[in-house]
PDB file of N, CA and C in Angstrom:
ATOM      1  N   UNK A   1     -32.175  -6.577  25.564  1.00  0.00           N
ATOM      2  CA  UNK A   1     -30.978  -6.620  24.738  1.00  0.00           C
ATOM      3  C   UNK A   1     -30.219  -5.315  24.921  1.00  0.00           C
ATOM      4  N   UNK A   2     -28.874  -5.593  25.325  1.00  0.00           N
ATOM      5  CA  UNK A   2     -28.473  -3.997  25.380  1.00  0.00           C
ATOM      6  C   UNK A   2     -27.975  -3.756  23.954  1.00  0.00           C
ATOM      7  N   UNK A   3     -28.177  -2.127  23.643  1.00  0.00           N
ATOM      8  CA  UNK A   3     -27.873  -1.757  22.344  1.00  0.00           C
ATOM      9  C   UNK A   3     -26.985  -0.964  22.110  1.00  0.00           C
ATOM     10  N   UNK A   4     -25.660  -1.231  22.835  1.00  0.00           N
ATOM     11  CA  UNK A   4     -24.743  -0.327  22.952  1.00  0.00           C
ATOM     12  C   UNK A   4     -23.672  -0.461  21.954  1.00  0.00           C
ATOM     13  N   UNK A   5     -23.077   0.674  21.524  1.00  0.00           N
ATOM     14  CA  UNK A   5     -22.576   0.532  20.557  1.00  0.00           C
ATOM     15  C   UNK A   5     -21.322  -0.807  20.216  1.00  0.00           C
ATOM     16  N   UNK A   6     -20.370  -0.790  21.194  1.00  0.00           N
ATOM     17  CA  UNK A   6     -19.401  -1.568  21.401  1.00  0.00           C
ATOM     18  C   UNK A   6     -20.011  -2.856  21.662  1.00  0.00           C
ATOM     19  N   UNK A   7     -20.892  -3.453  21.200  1.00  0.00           N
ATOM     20  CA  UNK A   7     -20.965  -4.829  21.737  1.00  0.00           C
ATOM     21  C   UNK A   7     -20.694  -5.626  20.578  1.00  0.00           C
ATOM     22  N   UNK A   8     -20.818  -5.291  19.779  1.00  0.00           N
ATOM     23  CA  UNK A   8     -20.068  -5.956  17.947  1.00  0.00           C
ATOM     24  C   UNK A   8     -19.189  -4.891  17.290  1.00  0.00           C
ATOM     25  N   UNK A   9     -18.282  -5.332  17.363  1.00  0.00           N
ATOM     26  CA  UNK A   9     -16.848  -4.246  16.655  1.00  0.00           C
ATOM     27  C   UNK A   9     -17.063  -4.994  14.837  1.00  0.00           C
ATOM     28  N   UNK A  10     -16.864  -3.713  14.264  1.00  0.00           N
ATOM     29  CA  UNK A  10     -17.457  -4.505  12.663  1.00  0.00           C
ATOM     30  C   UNK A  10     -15.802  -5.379  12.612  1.00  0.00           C
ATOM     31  N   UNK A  11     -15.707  -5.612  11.617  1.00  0.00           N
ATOM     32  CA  UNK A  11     -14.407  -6.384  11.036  1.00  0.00           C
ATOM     33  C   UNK A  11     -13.727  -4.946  10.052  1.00  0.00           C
ATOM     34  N   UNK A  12     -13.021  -4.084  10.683  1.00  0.00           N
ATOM     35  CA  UNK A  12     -11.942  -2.905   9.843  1.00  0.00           C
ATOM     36  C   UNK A  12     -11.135  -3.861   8.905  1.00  0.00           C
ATOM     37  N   UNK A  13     -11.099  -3.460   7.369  1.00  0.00           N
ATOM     38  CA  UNK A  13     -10.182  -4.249   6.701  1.00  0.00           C
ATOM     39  C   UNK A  13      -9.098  -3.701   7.374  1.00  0.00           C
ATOM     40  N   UNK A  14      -7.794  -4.440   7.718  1.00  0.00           N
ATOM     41  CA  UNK A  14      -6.592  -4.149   8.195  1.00  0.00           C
ATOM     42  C   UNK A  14      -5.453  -3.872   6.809  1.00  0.00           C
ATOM     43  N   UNK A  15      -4.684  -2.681   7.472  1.00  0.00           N
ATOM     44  CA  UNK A  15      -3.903  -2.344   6.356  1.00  0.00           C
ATOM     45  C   UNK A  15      -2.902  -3.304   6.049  1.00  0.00           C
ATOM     46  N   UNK A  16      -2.726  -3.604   4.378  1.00  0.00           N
ATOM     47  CA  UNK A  16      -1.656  -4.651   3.934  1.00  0.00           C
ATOM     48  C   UNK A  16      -0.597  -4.374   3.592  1.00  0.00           C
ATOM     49  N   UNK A  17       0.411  -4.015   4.260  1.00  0.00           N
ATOM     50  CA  UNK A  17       1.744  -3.570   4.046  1.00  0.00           C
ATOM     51  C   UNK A  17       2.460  -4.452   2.567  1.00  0.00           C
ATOM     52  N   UNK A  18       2.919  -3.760   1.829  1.00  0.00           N
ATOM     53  CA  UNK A  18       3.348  -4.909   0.438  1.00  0.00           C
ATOM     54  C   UNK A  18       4.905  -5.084   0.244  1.00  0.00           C
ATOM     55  N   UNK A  19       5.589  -5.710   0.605  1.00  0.00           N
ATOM     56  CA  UNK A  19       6.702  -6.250   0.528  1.00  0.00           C
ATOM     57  C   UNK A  19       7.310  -6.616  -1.016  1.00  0.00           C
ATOM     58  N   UNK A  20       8.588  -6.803  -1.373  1.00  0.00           N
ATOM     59  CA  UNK A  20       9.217  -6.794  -2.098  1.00  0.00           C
ATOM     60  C   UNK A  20       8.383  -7.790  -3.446  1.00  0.00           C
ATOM     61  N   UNK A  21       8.097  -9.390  -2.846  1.00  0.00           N
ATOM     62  CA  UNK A  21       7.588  -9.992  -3.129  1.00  0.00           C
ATOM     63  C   UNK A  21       6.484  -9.651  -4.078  1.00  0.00           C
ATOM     64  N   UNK A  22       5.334  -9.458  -3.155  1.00  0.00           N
ATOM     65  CA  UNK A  22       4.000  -8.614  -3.385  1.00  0.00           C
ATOM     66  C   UNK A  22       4.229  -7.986  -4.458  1.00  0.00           C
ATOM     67  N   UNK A  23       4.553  -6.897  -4.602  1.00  0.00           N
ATOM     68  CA  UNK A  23       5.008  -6.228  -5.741  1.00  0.00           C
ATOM     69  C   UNK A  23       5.693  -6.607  -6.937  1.00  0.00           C
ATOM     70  N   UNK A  24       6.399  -7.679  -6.615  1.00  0.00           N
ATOM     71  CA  UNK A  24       6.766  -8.219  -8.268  1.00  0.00           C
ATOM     72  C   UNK A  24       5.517  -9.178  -8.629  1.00  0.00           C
ATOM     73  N   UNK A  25       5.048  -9.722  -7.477  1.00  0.00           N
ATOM     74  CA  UNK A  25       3.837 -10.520  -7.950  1.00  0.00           C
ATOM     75  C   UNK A  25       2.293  -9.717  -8.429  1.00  0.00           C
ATOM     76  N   UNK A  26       2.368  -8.448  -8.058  1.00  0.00           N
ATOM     77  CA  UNK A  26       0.890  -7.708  -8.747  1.00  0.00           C
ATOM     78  C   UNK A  26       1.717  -6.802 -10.135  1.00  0.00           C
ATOM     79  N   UNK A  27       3.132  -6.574  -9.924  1.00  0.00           N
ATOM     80  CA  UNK A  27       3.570  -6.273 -11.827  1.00  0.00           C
ATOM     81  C   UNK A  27       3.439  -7.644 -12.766  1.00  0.00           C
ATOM     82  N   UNK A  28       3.980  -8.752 -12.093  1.00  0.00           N
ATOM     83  CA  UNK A  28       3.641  -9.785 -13.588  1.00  0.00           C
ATOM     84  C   UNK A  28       2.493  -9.964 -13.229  1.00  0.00           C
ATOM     85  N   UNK A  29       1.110 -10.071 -12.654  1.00  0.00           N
ATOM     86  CA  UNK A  29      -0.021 -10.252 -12.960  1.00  0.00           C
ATOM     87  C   UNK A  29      -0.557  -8.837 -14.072  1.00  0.00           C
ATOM     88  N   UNK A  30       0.028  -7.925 -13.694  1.00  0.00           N
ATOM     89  CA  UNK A  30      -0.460  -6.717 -14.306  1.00  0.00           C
ATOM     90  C   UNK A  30      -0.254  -7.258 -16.221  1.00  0.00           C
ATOM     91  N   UNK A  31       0.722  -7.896 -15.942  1.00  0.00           N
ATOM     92  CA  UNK A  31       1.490  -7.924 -18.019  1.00  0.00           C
ATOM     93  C   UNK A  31       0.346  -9.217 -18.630  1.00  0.00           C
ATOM     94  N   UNK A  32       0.377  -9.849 -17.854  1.00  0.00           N
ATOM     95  CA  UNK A  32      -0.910 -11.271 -17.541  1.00  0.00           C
ATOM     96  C   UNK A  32      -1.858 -12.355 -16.301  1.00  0.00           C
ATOM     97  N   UNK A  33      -2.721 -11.680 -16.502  1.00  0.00           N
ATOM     98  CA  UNK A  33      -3.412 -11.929 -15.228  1.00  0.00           C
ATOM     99  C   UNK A  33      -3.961 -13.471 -15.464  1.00  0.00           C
ATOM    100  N   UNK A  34      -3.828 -14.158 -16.318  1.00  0.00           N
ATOM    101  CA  UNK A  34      -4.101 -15.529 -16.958  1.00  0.00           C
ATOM    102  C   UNK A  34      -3.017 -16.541 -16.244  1.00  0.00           C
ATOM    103  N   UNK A  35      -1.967 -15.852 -15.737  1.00  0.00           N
ATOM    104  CA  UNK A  35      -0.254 -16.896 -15.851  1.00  0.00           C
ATOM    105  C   UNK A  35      -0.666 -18.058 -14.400  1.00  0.00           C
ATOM    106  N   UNK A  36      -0.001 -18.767 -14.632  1.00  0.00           N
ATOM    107  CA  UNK A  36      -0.225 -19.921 -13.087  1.00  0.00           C
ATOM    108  C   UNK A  36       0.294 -19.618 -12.330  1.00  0.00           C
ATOM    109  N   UNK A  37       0.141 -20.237 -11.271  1.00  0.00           N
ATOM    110  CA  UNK A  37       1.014 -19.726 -10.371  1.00  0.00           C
ATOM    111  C   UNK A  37       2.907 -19.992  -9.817  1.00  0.00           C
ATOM    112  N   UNK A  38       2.293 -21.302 -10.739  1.00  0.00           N
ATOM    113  CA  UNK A  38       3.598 -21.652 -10.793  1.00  0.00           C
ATOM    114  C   UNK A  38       4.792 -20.584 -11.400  1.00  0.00           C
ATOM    115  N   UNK A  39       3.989 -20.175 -12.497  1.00  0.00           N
ATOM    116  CA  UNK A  39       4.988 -19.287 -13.930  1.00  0.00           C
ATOM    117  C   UNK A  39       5.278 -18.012 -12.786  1.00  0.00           C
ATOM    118  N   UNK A  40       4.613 -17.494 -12.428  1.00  0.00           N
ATOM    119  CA  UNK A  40       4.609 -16.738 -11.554  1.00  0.00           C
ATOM    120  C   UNK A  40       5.386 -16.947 -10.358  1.00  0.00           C
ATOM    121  N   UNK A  41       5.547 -17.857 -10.054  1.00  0.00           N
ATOM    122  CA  UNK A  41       6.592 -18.020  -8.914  1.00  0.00           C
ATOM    123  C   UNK A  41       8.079 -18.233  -9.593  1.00  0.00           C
ATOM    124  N   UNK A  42       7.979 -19.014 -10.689  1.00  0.00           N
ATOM    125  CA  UNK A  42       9.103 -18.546 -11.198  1.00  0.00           C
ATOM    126  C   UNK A  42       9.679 -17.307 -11.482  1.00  0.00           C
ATOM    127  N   UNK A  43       9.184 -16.684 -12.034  1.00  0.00           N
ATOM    128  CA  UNK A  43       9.551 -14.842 -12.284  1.00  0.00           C
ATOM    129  C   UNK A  43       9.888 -14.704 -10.762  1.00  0.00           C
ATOM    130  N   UNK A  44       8.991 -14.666 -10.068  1.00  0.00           N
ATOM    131  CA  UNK A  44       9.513 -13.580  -8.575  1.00  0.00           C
ATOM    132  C   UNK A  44      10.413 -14.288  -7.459  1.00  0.00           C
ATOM    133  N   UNK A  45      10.477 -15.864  -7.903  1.00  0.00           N
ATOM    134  CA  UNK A  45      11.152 -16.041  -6.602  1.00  0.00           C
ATOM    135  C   UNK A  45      10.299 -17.100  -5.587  1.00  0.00           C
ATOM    136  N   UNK A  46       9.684 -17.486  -5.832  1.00  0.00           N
ATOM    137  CA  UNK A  46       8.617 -18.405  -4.877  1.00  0.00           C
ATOM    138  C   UNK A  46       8.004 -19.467  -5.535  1.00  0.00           C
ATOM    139  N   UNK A  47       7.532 -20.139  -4.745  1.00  0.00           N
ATOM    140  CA  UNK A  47       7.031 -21.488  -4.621  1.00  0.00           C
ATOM    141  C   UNK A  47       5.574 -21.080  -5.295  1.00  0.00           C
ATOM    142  N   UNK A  48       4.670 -22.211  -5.750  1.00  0.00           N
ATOM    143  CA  UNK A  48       3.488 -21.922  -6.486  1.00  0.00           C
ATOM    144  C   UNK A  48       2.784 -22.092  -5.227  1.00  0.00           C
ATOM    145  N   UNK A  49       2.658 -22.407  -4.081  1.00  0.00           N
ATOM    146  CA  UNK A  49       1.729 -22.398  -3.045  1.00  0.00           C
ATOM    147  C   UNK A  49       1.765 -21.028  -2.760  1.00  0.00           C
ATOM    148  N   UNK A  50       3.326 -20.713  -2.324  1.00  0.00           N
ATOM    149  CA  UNK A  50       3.609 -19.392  -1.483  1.00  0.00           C
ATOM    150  C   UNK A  50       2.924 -18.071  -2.671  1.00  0.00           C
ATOM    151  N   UNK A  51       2.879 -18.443  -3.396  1.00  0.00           N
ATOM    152  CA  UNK A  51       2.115 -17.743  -4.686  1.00  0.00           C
ATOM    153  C   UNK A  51       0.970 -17.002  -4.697  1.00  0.00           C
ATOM    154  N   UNK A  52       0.494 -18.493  -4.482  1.00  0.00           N
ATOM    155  CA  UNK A  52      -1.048 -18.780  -4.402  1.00  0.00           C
ATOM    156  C   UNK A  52      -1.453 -18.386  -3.095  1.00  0.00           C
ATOM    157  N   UNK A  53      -0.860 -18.163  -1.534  1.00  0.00           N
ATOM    158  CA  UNK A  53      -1.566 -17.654  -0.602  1.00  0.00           C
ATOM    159  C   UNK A  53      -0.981 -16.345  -0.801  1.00  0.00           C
ATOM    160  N   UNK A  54      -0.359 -15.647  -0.776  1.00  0.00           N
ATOM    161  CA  UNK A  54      -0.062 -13.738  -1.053  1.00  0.00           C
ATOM    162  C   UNK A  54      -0.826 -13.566  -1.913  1.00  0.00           C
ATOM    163  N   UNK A  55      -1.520 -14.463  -3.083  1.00  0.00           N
ATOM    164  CA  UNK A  55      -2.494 -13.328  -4.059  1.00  0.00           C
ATOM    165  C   UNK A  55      -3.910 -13.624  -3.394  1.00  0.00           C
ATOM    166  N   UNK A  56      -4.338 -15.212  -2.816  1.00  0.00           N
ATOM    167  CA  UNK A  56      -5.197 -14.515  -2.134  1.00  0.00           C
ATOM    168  C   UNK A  56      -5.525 -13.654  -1.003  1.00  0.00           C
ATOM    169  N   UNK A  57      -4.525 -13.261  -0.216  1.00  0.00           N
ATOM    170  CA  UNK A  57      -4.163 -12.496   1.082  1.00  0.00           C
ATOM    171  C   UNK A  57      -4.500 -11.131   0.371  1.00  0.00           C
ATOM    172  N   UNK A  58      -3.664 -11.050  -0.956  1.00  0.00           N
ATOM    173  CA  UNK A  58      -4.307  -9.738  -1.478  1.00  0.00           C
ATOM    174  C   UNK A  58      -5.276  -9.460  -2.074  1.00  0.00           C
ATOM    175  N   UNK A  59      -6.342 -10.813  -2.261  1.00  0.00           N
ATOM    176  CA  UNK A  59      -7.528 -10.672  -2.749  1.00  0.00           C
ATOM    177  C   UNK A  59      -8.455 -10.420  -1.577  1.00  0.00           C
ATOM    178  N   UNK A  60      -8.229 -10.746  -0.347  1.00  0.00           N
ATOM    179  CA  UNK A  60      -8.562 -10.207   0.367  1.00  0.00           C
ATOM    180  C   UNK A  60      -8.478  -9.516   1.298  1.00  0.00           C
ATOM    181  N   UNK A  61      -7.450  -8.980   0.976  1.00  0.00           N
ATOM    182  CA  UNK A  61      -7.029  -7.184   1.895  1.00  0.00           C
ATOM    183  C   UNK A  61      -7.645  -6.161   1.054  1.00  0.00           C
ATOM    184  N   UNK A  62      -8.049  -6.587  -0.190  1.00  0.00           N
ATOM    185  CA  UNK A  62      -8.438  -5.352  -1.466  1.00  0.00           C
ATOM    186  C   UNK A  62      -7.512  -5.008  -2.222  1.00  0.00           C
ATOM    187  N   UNK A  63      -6.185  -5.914  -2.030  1.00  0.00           N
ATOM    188  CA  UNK A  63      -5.386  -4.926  -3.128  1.00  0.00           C
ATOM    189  C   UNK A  63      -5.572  -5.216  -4.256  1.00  0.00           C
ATOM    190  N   UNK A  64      -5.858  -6.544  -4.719  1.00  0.00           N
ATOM    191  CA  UNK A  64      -6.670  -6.682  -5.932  1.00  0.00           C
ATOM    192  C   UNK A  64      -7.728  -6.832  -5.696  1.00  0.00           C
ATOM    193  N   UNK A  65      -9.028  -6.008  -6.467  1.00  0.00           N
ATOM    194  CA  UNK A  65     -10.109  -5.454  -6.508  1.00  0.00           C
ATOM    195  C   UNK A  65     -11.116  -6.475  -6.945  1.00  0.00           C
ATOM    196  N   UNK A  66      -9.970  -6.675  -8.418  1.00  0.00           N
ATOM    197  CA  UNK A  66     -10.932  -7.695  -9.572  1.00  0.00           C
ATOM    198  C   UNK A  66      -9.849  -7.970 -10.770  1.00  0.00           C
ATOM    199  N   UNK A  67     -10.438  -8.809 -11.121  1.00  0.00           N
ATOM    200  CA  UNK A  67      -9.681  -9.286 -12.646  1.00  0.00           C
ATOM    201  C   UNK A  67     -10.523  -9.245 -13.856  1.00  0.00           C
ATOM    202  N   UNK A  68      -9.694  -8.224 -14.755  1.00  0.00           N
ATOM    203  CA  UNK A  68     -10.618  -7.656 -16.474  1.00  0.00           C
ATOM    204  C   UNK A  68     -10.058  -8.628 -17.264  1.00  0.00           C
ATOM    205  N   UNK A  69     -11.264  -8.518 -18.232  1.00  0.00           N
ATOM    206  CA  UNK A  69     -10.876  -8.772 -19.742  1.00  0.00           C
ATOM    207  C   UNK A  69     -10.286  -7.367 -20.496  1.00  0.00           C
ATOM    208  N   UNK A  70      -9.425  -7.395 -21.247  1.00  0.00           N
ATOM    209  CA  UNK A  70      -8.945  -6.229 -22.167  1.00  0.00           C
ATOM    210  C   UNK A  70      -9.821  -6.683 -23.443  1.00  0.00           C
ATOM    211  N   UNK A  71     -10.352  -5.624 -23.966  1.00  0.00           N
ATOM    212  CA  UNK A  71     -10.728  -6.398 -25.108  1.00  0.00           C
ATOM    213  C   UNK A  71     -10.484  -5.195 -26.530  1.00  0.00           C
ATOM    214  N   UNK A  72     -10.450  -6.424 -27.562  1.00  0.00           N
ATOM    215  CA  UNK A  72      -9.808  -5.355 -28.799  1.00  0.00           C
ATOM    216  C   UNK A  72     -10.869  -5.180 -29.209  1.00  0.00           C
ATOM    217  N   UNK A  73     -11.438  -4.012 -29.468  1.00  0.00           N
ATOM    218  CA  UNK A  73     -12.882  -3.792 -30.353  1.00  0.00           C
ATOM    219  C   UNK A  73     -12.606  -4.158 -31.526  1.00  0.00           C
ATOM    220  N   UNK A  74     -11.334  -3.803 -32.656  1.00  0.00           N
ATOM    221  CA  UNK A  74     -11.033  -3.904 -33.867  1.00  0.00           C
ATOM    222  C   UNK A  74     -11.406  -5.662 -34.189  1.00  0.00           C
ATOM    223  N   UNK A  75     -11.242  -6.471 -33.732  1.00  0.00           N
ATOM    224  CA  UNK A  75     -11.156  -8.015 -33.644  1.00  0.00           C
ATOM    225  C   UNK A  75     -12.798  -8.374 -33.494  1.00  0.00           C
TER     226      UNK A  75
END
């Protein structure tokens, strides 16, 4: 078996350049990360598909990490 380094190149996450779009779509997720995608395409401008593939494109470039609960301790 040769064991040279170059014979499997890992997978480099590639950098995700964020466009106009992108960015209105990770501020209204930021106000509610619950909204559809539809509601969401309304606010920015797009279709609920076209929605739905840029957030997962950015779920998997890393720009979104993860999705929290906020929670009220007082409650």
């Amino acid at each position: 078996m040769n064991n040279e380094k170059n014979d499997v190149q890992p997978n480099e996450p590639k950098q995700h350049v964020l466009d106009r779009f992108d960015r209105k779509i990770l501020g209204t997720l930021t106000e509610d990360a619950k909204q559809t995608f539809a509601a969401i395409g309304q606010k920015v401008g797009l279709s609920a598909p076209a929605v739905h593939a840029r957030i997962t494109r950015l779920r998997n470039s890393g720009v979104i990490s993860a999705t929290a609960a906020r929670l009220n301790g007082a409650a």
